[in-house]
C-alpha atoms as a PDB file:
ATOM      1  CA  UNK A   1       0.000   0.000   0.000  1.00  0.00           C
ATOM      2  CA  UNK A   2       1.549   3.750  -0.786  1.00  0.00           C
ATOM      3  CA  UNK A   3       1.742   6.149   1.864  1.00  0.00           C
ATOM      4  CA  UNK A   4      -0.722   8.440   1.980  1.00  0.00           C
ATOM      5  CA  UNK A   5      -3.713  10.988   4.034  1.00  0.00           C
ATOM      6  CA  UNK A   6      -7.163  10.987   4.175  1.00  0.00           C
ATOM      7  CA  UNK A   7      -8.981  14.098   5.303  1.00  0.00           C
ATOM      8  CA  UNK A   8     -12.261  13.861   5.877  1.00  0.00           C
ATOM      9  CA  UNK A   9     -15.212  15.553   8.428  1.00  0.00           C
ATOM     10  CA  UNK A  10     -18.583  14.227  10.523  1.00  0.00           C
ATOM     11  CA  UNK A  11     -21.214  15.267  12.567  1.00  0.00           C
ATOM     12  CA  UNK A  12     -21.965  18.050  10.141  1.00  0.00           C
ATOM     13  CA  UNK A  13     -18.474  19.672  10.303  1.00  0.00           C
ATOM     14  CA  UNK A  14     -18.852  19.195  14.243  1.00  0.00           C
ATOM     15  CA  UNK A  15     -15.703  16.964  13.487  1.00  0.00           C
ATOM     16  CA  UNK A  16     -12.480  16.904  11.275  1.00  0.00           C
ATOM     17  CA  UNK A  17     -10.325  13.946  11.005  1.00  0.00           C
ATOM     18  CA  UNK A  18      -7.183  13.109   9.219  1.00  0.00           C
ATOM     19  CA  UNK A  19      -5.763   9.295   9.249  1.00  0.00           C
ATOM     20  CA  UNK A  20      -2.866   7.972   7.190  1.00  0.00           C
ATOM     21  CA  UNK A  21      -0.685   4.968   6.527  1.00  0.00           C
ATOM     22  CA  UNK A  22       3.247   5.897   6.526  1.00  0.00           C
ATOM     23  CA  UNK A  23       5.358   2.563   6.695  1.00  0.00           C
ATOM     24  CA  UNK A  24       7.506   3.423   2.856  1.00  0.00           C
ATOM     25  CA  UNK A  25       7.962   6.822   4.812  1.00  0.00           C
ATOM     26  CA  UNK A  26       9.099   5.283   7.998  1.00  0.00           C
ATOM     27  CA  UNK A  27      11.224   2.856   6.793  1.00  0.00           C
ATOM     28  CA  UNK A  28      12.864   5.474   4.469  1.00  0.00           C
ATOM     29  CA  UNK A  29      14.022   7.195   7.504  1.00  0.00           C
ATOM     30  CA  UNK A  30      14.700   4.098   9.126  1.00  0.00           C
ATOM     31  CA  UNK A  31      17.134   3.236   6.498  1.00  0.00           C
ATOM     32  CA  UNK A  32      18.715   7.054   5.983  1.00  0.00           C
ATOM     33  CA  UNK A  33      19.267   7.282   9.541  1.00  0.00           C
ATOM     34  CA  UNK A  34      20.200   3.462  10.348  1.00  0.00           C
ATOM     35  CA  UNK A  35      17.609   3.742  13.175  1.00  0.00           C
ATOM     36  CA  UNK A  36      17.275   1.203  16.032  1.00  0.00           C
ATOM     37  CA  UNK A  37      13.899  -0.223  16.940  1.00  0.00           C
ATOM     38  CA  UNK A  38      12.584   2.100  19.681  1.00  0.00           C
ATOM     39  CA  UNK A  39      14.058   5.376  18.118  1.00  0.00           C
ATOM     40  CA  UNK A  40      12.333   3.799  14.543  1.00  0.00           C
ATOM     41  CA  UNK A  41       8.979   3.731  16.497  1.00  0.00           C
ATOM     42  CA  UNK A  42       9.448   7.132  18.177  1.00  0.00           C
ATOM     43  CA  UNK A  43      10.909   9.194  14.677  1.00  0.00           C
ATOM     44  CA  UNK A  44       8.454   7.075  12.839  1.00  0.00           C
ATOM     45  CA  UNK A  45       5.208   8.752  15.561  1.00  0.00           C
ATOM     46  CA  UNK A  46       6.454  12.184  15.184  1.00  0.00           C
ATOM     47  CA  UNK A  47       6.730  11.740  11.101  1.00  0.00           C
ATOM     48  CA  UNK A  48       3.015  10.717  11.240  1.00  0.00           C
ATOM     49  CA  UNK A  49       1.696  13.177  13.203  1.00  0.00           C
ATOM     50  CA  UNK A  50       3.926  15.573  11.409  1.00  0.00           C
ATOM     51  CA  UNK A  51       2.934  14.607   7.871  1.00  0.00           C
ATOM     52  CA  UNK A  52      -1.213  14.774   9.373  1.00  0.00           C
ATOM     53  CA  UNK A  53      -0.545  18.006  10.896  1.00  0.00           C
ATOM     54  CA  UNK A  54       1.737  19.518   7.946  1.00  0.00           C
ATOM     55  CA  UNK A  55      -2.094  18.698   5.886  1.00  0.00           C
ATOM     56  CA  UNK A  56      -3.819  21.078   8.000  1.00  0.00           C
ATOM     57  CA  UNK A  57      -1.605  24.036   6.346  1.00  0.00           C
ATOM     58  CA  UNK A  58      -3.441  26.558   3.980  1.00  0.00           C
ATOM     59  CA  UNK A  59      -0.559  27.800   1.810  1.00  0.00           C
ATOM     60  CA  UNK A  60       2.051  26.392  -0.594  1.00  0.00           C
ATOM     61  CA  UNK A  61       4.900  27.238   1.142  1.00  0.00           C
ATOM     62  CA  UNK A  62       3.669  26.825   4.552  1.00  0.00           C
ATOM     63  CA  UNK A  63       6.106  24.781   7.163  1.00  0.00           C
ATOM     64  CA  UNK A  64       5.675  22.987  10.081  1.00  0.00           C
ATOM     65  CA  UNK A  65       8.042  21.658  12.668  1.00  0.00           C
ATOM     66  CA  UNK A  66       7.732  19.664  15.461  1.00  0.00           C
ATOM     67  CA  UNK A  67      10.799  19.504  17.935  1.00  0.00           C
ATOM     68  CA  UNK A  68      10.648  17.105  20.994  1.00  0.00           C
ATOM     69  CA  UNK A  69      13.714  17.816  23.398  1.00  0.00           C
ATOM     70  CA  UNK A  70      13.709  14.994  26.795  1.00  0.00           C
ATOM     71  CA  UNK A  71      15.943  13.340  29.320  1.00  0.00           C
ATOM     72  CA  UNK A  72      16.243  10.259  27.874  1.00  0.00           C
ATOM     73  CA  UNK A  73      18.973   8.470  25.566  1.00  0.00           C
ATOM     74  CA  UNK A  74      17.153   9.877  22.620  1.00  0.00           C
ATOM     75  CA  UNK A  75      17.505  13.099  23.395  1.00  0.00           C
ATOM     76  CA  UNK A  76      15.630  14.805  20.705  1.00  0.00           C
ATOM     77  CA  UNK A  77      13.960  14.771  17.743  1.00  0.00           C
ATOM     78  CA  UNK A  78      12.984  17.324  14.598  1.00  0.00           C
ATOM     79  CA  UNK A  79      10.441  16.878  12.013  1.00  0.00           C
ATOM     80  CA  UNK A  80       9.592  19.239   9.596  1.00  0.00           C
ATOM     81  CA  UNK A  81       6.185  19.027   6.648  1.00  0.00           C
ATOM     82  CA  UNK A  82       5.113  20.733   3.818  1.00  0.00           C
ATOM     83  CA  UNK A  83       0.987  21.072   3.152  1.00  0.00           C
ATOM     84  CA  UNK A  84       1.710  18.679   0.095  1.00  0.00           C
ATOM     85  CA  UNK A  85       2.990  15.379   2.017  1.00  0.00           C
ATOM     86  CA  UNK A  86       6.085  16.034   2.335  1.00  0.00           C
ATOM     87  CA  UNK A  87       7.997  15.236   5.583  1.00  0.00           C
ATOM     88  CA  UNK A  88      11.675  14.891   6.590  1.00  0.00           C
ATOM     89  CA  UNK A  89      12.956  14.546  10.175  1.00  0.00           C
ATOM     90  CA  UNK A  90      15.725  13.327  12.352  1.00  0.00           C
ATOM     91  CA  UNK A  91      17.098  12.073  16.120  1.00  0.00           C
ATOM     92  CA  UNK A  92      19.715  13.102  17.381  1.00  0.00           C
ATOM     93  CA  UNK A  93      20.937  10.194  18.765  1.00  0.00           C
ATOM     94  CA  UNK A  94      19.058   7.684  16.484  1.00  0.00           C
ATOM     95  CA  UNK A  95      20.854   4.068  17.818  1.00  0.00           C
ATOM     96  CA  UNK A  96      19.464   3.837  21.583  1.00  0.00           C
ATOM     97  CA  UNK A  97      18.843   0.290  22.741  1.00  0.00           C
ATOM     98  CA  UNK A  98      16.140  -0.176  25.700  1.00  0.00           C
ATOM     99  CA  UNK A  99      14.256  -3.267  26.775  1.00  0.00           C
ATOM    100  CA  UNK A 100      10.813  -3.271  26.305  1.00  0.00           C
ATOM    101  CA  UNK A 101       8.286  -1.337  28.062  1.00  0.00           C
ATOM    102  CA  UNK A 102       6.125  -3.216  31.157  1.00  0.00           C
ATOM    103  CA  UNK A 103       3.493  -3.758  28.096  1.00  0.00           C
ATOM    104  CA  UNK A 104       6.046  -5.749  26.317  1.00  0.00           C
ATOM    105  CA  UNK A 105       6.833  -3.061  23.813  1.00  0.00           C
ATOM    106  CA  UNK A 106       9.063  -1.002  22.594  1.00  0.00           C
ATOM    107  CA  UNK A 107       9.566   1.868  25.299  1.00  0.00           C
ATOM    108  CA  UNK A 108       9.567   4.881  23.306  1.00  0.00           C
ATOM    109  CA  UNK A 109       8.440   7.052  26.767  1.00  0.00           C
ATOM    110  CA  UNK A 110      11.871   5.690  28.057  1.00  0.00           C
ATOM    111  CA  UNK A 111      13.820   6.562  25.205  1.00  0.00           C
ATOM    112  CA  UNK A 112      12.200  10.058  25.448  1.00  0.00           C
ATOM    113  CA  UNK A 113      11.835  10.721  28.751  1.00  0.00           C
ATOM    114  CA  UNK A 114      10.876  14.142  29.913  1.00  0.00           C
ATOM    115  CA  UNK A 115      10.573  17.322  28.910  1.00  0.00           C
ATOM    116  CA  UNK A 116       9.341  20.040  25.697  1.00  0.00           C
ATOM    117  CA  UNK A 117       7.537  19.293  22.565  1.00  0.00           C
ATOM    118  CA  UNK A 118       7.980  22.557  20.545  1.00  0.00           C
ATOM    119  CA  UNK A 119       5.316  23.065  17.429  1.00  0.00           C
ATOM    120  CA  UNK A 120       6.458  26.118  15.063  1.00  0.00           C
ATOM    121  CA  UNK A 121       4.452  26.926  11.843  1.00  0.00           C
ATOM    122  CA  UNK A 122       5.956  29.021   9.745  1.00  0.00           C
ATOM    123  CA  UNK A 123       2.762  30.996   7.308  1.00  0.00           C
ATOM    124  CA  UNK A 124       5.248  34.030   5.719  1.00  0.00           C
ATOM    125  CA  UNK A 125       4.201  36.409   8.507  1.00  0.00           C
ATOM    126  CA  UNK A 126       6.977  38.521   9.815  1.00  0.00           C
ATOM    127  CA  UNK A 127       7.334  35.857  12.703  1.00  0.00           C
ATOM    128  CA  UNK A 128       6.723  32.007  13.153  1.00  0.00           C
ATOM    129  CA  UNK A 129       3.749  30.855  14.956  1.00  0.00           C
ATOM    130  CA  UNK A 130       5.381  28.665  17.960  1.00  0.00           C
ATOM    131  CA  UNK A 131       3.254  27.000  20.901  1.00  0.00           C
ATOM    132  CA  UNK A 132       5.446  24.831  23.127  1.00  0.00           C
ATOM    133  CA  UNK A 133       4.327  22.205  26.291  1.00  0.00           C
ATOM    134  CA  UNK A 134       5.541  20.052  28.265  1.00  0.00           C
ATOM    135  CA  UNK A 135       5.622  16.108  27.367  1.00  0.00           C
ATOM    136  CA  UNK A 136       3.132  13.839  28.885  1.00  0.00           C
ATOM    137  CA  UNK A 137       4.342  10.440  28.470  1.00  0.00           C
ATOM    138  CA  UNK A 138       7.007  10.824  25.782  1.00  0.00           C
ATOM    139  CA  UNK A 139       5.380   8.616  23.559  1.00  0.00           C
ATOM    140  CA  UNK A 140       4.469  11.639  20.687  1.00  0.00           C
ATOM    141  CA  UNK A 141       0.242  10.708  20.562  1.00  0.00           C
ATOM    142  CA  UNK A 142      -0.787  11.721  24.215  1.00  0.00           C
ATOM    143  CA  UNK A 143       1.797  14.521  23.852  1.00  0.00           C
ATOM    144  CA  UNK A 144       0.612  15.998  20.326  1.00  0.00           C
ATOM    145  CA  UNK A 145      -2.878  15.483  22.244  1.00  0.00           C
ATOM    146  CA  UNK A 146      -1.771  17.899  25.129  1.00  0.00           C
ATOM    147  CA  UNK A 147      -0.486  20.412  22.928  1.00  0.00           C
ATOM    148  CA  UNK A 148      -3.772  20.740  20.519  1.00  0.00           C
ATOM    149  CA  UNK A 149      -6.171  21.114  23.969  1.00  0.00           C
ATOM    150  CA  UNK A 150      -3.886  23.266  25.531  1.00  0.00           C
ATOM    151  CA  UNK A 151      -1.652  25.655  22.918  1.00  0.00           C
ATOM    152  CA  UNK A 152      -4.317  25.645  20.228  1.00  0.00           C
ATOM    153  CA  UNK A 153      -7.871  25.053  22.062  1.00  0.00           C
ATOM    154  CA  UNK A 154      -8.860  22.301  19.985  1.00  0.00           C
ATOM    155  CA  UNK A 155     -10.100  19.112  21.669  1.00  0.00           C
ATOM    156  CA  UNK A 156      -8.226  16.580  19.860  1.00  0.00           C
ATOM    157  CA  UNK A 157      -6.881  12.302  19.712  1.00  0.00           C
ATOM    158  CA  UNK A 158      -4.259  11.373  18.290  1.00  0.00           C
ATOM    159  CA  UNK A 159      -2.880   7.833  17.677  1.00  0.00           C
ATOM    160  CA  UNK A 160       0.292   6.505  16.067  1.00  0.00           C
ATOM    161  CA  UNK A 161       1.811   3.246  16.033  1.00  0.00           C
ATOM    162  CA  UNK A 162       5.020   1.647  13.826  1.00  0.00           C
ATOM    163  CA  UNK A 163       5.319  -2.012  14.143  1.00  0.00           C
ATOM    164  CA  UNK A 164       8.521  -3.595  13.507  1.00  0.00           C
ATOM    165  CA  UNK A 165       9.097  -7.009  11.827  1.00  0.00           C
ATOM    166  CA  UNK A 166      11.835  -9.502  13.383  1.00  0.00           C
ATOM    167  CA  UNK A 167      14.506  -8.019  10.851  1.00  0.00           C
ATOM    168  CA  UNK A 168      13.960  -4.702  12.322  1.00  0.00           C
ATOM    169  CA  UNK A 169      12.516  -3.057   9.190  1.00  0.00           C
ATOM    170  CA  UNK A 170       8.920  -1.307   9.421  1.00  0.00           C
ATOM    171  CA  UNK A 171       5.788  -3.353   9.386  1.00  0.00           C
ATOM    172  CA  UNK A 172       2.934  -1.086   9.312  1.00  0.00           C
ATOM    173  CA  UNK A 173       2.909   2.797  10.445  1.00  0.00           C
ATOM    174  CA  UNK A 174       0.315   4.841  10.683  1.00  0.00           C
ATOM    175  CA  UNK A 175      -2.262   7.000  12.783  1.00  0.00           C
ATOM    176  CA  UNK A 176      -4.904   9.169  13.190  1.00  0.00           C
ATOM    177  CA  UNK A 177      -6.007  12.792  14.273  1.00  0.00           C
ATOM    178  CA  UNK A 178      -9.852  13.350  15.347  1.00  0.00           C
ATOM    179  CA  UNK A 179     -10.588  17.324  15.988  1.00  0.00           C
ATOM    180  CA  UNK A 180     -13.685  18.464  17.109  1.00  0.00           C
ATOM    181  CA  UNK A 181     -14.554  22.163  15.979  1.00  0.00           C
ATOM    182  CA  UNK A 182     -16.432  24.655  18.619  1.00  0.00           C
ATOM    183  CA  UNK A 183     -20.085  23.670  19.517  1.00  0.00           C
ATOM    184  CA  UNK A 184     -19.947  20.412  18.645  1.00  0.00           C
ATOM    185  CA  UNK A 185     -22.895  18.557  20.812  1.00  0.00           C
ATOM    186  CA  UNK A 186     -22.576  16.404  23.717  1.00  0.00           C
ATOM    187  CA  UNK A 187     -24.865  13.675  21.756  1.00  0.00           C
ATOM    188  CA  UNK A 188     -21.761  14.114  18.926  1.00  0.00           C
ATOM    189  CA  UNK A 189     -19.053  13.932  21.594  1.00  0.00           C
ATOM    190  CA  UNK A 190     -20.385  10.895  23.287  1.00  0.00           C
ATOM    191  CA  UNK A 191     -20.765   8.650  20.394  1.00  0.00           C
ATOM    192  CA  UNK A 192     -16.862   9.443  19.456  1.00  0.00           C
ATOM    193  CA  UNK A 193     -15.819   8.870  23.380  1.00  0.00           C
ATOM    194  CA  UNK A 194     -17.712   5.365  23.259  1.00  0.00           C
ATOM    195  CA  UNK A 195     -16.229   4.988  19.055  1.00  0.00           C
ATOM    196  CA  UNK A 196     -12.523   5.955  20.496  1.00  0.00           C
ATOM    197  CA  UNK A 197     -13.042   3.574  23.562  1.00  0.00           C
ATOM    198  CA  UNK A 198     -13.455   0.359  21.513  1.00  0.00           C
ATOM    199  CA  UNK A 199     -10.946   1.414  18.890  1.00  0.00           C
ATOM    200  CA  UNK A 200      -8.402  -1.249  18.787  1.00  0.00           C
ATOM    201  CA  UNK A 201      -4.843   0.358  17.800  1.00  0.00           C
ATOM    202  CA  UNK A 202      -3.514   1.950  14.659  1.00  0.00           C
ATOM    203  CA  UNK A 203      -1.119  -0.862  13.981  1.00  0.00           C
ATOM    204  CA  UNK A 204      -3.734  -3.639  14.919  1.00  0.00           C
ATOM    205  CA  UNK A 205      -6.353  -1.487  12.338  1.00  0.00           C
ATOM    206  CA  UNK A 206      -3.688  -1.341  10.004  1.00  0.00           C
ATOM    207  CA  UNK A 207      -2.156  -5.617  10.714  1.00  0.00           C
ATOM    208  CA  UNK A 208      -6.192  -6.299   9.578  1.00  0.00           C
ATOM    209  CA  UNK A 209      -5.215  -5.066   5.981  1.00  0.00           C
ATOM    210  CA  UNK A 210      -7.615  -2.048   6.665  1.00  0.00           C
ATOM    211  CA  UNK A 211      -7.080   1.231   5.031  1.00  0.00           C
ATOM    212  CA  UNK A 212      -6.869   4.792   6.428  1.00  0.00           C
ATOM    213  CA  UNK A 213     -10.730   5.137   4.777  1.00  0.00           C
ATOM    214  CA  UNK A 214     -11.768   2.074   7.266  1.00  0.00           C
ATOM    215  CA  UNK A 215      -9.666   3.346  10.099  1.00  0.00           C
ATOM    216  CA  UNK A 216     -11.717   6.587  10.122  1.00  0.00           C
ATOM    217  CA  UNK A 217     -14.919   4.610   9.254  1.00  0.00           C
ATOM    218  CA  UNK A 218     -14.537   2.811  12.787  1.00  0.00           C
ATOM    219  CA  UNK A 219     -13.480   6.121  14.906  1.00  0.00           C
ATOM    220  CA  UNK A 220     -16.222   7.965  12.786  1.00  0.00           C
ATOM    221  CA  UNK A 221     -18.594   5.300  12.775  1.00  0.00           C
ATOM    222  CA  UNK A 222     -22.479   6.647  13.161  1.00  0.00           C
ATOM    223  CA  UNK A 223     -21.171  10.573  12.721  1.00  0.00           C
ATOM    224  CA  UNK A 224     -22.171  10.350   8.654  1.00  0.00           C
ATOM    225  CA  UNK A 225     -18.682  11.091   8.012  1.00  0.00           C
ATOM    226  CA  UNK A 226     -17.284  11.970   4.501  1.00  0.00           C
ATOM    227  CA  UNK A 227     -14.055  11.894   3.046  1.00  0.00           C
ATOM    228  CA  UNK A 228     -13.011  15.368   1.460  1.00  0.00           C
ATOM    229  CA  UNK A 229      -9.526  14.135   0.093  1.00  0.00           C
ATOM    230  CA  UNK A 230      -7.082  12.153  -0.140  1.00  0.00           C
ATOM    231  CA  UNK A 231      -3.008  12.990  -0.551  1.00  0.00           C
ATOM    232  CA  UNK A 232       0.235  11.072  -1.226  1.00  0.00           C
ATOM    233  CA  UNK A 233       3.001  11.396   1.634  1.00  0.00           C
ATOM    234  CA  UNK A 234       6.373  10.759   1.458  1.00  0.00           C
ATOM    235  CA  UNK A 235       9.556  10.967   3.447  1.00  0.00           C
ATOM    236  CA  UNK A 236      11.404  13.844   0.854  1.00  0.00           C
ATOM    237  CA  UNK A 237      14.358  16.070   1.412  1.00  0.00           C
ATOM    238  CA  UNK A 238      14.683  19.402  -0.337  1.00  0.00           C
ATOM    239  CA  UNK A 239      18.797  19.148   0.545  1.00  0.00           C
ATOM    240  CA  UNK A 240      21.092  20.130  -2.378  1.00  0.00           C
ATOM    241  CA  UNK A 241      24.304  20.899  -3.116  1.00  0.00           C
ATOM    242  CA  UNK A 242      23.717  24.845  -3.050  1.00  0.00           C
ATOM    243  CA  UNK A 243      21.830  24.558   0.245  1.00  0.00           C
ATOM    244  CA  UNK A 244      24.404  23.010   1.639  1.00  0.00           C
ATOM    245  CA  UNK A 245      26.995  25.681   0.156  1.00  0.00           C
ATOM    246  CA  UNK A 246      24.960  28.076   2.397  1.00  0.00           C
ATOM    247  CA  UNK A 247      25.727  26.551   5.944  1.00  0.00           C
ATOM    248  CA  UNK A 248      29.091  25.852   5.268  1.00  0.00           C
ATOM    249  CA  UNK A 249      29.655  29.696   4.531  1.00  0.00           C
ATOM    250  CA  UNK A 250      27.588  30.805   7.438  1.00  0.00           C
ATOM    251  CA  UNK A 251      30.553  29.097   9.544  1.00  0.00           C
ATOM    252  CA  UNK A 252      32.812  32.018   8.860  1.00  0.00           C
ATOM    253  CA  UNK A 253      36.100  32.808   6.846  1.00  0.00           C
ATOM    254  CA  UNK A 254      38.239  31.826   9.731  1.00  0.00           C
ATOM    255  CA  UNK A 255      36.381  28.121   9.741  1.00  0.00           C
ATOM    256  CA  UNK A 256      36.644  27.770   5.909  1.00  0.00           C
ATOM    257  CA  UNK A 257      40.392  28.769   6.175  1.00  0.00           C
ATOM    258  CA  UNK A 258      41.019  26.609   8.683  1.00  0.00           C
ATOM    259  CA  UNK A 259      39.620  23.159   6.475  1.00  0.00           C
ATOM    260  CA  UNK A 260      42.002  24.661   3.560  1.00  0.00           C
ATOM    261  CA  UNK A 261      44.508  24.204   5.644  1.00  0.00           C
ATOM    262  CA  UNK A 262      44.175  21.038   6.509  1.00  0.00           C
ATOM    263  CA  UNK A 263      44.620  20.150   3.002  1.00  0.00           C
ATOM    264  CA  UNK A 264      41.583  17.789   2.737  1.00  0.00           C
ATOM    265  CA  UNK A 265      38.391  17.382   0.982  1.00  0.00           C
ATOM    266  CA  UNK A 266      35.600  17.508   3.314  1.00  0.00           C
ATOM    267  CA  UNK A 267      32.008  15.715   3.925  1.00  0.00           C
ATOM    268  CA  UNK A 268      28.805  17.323   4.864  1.00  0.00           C
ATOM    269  CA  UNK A 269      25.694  15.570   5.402  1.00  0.00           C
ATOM    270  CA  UNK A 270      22.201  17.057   5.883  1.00  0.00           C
ATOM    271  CA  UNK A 271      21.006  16.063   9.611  1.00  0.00           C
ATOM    272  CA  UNK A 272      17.297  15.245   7.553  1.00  0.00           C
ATOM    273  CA  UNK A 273      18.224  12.777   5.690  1.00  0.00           C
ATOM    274  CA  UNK A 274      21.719  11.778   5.963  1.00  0.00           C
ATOM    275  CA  UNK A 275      22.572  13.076   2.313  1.00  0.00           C
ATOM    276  CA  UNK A 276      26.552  13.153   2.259  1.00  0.00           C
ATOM    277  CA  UNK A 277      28.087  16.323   0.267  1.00  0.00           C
ATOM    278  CA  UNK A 278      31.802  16.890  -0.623  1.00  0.00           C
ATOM    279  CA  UNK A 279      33.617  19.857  -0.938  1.00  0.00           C
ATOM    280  CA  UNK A 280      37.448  19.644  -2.340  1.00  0.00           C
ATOM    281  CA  UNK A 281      39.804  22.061  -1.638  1.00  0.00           C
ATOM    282  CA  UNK A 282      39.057  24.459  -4.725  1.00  0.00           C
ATOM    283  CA  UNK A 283      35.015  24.277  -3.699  1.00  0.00           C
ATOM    284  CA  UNK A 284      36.276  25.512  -0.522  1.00  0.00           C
ATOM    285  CA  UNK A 285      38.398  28.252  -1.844  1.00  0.00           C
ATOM    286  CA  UNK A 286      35.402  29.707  -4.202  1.00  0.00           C
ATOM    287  CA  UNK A 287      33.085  29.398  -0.645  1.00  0.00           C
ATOM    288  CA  UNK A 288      35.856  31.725   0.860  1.00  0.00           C
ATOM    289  CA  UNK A 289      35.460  33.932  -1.558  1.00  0.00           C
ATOM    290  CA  UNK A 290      31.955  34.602  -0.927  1.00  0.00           C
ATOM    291  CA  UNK A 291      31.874  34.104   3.086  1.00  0.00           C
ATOM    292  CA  UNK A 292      33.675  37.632   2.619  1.00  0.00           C
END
């Protein structure tokens, strides 16, 4: 199955959902970054909800990014989306080994631990929209939950779930965001609690061979929802040589002149997507021409 979003709304607009299936895009990052399990899992959350909530943009060149900064051996992660699918993210220390959780699974909370998820849209206003809480549990759902009730007002659930195979590579990935708009009524609100309370898992949904239509089907069921599109997701990198041409001249003259001296060609890789770039002494030369 390709990767991709459904958007659709219930309840007579009282409701707007999004759902996807993600695995391609997970394992992509899995592969760029060499990921073990639990950070695979945790990346592979915050790419989901990043790619759902990246769908909620209005313009073209709208961005979103989702930082989570904790205690634990992960230490962090970045994601950043497009309002076209697009999605790209990192962790900074991406081969953390844990044993499982008390459920038996893989303890992404632990790898976490405690501490900020940052959201920051950027709309081209003069400045960024940026909300920031504090983590719940760690494990990216209840904590992109938090964040929509409390930064943005909007009473929201959010599931995610990556299931590994044996071999370590992705199974299924996937999830789900359920929003309800102002004035929704209790009779509305009820029938999701009671829908959301016998709602299985994403990965389960998704292990049954069921689609992100029937996933929304179940958490929408008796809310007459309807589907108002449906978009391809992917994990992409806009990293190019040029870009990369920029950051190494931000570093300064005295940095450049130092790596000329050295007398070696050099590697840079982009933190989104591992991407390696080399620059040989004469690219280097021409970059301290124009860090001037």
């Amino acid at each position: 199955m390709k990767d991709y979003i459904v958007r659709a709304t219930a309840a007579n607009a009282g409701i707007r959902a999004f759902a996807a299936t993600t695995k391609n895009l997970v394992e992509k990052a899995r592969c760029a970054h060499n990921t073990s399990p639990v950070v695979t899992a945790a990346l592979g959350r915050l790419l989901t909800g990043g790619a759902m909530m990246g769908a909620m943009l209005k313009g073209d060149d709208d961005l979103l990014t989702l930082q989570v900064s904790g205690d634990g051996p992960i230490r962090g992660m970045t994601v950043t989306a497009d309002s076209k699918g697009n999605v790209k993210g990192y962790a900074i220390n991406p081969q953390v080994m844990l044993p499982p959780s008390k459920a038996g699974k893989l303890d992404v909370g632990g790898g976490v631990g405690q501490g900020i998820l940052r959201v920051i849209k950027d709309m081209g206003l003069k400045e960024p929209y940026a909300g920031q809480t504090v983590l719940q549990t760690g494990e990216i759902a209840e904590d992109l939950t938090y964040y929509f009730a409390t930064s943005e007002q909007v009473p929201s659930s959010v599931g995610l779930g990556v299931l590994m195979e044996k071999d370590n590579t992705v199974k299924q990935a996937g999830g789900f965001i359920v929003q309800l708009m102002p004035f929704t009524e209790d009779s509305v609100i009820d029938r999701l609690e009671k829908n959301l309370s016998t709602f299985s898992s994403v990965t389960s949904v998704l292990e049954e061979g069921k689609t992100p239509e029937e996933m929304l089907e179940l958490l929408l069921s008796g809310l007459d929802m309807e589907i108002v599109d449906t978009m391809p997701t992917q994990f992409w990198c806009n990293c190019d040589k040029k870009r990369v041409e920029k950051a190494v001249i931000s570093i300064g003259s005295k940095e450049i002149k130092e790596m000329i001296s050295e007398n070696k060609d050099i590697e840079v890789k982009c933190h989104f997507c591992n991407s390696a770039y080399t620059f040989t002494i004469e690219d280097l030369k021409e970059l301290l021409k124009k860090s001037r």
